[in-house]
N, C-alpha and C. Protein backbone atom coordinates (compact mmCIF):
# COMPACT_ATOMS: atom_id res chain seq x y z
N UNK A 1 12.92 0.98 -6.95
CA UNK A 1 12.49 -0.04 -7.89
C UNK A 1 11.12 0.35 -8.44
N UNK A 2 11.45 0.17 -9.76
CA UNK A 2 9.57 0.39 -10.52
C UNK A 2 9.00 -0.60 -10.65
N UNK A 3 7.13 -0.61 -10.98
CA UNK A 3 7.11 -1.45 -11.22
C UNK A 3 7.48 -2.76 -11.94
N UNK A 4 7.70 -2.06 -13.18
CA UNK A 4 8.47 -2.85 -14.30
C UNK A 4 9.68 -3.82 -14.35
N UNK A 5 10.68 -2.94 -12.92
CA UNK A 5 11.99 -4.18 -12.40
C UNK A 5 11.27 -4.65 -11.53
N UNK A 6 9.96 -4.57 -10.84
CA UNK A 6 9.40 -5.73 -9.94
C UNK A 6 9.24 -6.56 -10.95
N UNK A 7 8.39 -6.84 -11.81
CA UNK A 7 8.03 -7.51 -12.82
C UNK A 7 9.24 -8.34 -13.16
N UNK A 8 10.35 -7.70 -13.45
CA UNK A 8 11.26 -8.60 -13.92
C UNK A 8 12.14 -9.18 -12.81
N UNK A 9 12.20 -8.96 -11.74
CA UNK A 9 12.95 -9.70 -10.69
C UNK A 9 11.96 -10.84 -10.11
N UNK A 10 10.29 -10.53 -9.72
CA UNK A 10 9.44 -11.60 -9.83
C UNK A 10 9.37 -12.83 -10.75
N UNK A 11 9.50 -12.33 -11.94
CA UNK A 11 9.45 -13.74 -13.00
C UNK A 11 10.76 -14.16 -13.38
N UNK A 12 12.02 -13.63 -12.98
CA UNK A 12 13.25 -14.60 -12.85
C UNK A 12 13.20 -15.15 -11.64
N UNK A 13 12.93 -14.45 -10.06
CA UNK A 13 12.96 -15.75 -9.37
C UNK A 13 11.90 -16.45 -9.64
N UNK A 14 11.05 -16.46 -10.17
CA UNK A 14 9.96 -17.18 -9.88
C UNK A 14 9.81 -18.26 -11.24
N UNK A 15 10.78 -18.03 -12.47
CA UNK A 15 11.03 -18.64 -13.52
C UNK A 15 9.51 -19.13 -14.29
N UNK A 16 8.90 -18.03 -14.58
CA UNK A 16 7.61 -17.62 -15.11
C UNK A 16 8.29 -16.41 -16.27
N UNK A 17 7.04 -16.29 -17.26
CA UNK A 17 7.48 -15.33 -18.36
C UNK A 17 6.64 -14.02 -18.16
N UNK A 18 7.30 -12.73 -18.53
CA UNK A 18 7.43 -11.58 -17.69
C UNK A 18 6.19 -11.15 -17.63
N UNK A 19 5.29 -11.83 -18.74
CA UNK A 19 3.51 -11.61 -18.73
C UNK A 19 3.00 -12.34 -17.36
N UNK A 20 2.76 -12.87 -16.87
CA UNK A 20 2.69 -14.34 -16.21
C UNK A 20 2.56 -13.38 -14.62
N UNK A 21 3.99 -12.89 -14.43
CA UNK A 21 4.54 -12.31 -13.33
C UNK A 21 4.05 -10.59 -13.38
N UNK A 22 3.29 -10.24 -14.31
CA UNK A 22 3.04 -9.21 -14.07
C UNK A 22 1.38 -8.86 -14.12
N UNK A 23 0.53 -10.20 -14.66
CA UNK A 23 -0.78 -10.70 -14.36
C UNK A 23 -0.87 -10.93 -12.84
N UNK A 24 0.10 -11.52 -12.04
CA UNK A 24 0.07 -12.17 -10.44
C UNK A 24 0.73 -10.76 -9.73
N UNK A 25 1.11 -9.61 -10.55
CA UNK A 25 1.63 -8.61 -9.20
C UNK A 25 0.40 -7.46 -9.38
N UNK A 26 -0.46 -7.54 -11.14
CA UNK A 26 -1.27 -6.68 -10.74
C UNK A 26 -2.54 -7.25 -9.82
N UNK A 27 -3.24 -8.57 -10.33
CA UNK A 27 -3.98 -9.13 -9.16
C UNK A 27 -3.89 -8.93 -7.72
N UNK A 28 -2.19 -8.92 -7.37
CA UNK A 28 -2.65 -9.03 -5.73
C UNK A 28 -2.75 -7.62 -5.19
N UNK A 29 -2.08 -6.62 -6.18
CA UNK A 29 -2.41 -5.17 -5.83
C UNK A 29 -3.87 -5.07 -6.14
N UNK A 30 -4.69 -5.16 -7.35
CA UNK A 30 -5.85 -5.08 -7.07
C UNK A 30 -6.92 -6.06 -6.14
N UNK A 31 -6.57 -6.97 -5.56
CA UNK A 31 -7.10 -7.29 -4.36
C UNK A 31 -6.84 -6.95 -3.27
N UNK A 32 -5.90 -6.44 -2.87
CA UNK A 32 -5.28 -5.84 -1.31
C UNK A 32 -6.10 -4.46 -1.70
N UNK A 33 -6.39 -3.87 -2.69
CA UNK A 33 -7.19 -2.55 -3.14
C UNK A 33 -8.60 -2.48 -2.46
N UNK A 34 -9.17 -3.88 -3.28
CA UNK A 34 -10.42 -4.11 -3.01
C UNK A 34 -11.08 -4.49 -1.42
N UNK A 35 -9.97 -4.87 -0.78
CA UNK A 35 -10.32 -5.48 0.36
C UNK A 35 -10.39 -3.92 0.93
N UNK A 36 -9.19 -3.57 1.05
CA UNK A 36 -9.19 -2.10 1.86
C UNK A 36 -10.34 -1.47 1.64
N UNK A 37 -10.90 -1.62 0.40
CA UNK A 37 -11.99 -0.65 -0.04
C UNK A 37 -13.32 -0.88 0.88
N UNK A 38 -13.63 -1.99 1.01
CA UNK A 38 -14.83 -2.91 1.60
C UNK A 38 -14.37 -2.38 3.24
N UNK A 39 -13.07 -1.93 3.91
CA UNK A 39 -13.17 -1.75 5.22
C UNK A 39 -11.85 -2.48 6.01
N UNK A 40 -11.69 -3.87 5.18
CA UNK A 40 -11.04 -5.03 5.69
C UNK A 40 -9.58 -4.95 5.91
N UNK A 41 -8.58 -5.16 6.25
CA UNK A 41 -7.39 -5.65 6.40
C UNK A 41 -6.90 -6.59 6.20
N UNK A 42 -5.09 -6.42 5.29
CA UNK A 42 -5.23 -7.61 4.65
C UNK A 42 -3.48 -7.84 5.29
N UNK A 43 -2.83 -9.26 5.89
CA UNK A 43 -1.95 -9.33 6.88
C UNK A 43 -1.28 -10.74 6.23
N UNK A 44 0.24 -10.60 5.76
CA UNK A 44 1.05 -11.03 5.09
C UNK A 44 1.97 -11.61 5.74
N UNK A 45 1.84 -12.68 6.43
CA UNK A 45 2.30 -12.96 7.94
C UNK A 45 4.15 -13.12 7.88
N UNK A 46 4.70 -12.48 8.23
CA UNK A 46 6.05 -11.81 7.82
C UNK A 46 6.44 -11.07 6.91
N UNK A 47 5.44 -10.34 6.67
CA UNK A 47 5.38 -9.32 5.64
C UNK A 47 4.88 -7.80 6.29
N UNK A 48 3.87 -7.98 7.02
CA UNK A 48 3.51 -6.85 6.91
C UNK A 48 1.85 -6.82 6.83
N UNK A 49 1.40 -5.55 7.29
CA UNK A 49 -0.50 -5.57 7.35
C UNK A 49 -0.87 -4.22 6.98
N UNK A 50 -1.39 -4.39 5.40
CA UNK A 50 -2.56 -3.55 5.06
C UNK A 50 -3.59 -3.09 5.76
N UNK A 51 -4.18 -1.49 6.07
CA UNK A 51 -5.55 -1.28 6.58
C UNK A 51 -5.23 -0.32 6.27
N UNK A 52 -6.70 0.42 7.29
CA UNK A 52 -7.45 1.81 6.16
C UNK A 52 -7.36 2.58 7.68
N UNK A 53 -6.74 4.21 7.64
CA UNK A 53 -6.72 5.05 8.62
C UNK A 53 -7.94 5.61 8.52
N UNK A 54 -8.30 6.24 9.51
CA UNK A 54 -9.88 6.73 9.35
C UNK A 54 -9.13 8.46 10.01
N UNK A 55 -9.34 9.31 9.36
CA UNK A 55 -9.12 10.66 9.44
C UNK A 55 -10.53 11.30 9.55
N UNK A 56 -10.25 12.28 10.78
CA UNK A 56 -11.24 12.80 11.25
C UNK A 56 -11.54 14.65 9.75
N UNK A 57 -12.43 14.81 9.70
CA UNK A 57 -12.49 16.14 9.44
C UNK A 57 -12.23 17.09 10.33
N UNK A 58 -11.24 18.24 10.19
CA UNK A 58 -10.82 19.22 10.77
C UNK A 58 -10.79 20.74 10.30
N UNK A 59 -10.03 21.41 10.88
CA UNK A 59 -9.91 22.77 10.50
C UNK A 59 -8.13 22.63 10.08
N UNK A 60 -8.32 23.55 8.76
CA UNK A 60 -7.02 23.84 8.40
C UNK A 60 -7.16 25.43 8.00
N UNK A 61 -5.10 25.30 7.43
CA UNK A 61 -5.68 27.09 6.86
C UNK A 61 -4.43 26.70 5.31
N UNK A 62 -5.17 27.74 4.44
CA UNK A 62 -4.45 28.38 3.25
C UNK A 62 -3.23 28.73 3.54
N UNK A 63 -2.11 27.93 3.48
CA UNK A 63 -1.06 28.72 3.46
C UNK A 63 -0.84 30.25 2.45
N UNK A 64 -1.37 29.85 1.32
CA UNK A 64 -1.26 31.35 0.36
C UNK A 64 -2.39 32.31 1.16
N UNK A 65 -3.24 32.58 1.96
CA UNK A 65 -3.92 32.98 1.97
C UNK A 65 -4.14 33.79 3.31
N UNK A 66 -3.77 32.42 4.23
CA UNK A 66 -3.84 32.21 5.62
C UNK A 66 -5.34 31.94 5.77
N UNK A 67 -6.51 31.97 5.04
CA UNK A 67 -7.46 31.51 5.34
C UNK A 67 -8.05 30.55 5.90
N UNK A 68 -8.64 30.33 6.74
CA UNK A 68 -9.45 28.58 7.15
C UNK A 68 -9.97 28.33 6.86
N UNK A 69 -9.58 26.72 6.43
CA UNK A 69 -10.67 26.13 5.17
C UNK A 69 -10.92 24.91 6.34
N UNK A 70 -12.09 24.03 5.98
CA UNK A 70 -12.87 22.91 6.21
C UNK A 70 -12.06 22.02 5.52
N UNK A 71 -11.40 20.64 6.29
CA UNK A 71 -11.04 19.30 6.02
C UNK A 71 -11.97 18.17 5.71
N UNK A 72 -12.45 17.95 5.04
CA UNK A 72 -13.14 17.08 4.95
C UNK A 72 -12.74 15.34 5.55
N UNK A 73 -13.60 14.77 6.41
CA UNK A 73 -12.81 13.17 6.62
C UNK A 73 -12.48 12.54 6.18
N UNK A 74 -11.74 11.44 5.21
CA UNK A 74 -11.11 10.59 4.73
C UNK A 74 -10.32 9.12 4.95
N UNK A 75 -9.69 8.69 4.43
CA UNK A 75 -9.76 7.31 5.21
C UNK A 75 -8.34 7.35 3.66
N UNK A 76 -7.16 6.75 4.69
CA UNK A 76 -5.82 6.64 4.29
C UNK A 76 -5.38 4.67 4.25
N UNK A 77 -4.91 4.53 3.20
CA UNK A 77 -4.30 3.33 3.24
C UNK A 77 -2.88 3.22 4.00
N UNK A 78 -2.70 1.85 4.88
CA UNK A 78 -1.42 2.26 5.30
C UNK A 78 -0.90 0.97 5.73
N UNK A 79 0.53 1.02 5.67
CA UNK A 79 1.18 -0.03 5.99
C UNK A 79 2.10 -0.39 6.79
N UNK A 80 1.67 -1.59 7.65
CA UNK A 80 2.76 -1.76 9.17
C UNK A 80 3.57 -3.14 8.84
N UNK A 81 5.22 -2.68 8.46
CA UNK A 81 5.75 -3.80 8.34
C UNK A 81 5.69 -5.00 9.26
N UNK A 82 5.92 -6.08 9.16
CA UNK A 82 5.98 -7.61 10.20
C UNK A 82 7.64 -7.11 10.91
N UNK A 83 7.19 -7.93 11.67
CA UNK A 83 8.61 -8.45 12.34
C UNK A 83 10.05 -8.76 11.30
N UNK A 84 9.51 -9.74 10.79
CA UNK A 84 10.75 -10.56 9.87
C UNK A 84 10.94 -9.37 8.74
N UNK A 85 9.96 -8.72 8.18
CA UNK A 85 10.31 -7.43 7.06
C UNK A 85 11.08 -6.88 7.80
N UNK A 86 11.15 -6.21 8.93
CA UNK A 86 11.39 -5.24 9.79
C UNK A 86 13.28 -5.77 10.14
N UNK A 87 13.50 -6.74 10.63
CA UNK A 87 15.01 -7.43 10.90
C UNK A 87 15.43 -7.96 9.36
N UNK A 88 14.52 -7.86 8.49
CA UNK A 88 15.61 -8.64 7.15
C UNK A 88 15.79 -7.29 6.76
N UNK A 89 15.47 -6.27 6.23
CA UNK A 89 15.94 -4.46 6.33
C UNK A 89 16.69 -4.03 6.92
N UNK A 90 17.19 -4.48 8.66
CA UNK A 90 18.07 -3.76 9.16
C UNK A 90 19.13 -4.96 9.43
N UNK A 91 18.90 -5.84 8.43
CA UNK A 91 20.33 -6.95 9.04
C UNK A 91 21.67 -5.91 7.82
């Protein structure tokens, strides 16, 4: 699904017009953005919980090269489905 059939399956169930429903899906993506950004976690209680992986810097190598290069640390967004996400998927 793209965004665009989110958009349109949001504002038919939600019987809003397809502007409407696609103002309320970019908002909550750019707030679940912003929160992550600040550090925070954001938890969708049968949904599922936003947070931020914290990756260490390491040693890697060039596959074309075989050389070893320096990893720099980073910090990954990531997502742990709920319970109820988790059994309405495998019913």
């Amino acid at each position: 699904m793209t965004k665009t059939e989110l958009i349109s399956v949001v504002a038919n169930k939600a019987g809003i017009p397809k502007a409407a429903a696609e103002k309320a899906i970019n908002a909550a993506t750019e707030a679940i953005q912003q929160t992550l950004k600040k550090g925070d976690k954001v938890t969708l209680v049968g949904f599922g919980t936003f947070d931020v992986a914290h990756r260490a810097a390491r040693q890697g190598v060039n596959p074309r090269t075989r050389q070893t290069i320096k990893i720099k640390a980073s910090k990954a967004p990531r997502f742990r489905p709920g319970k109820a996400f988790k059994d309405a998927v495998n019913k």
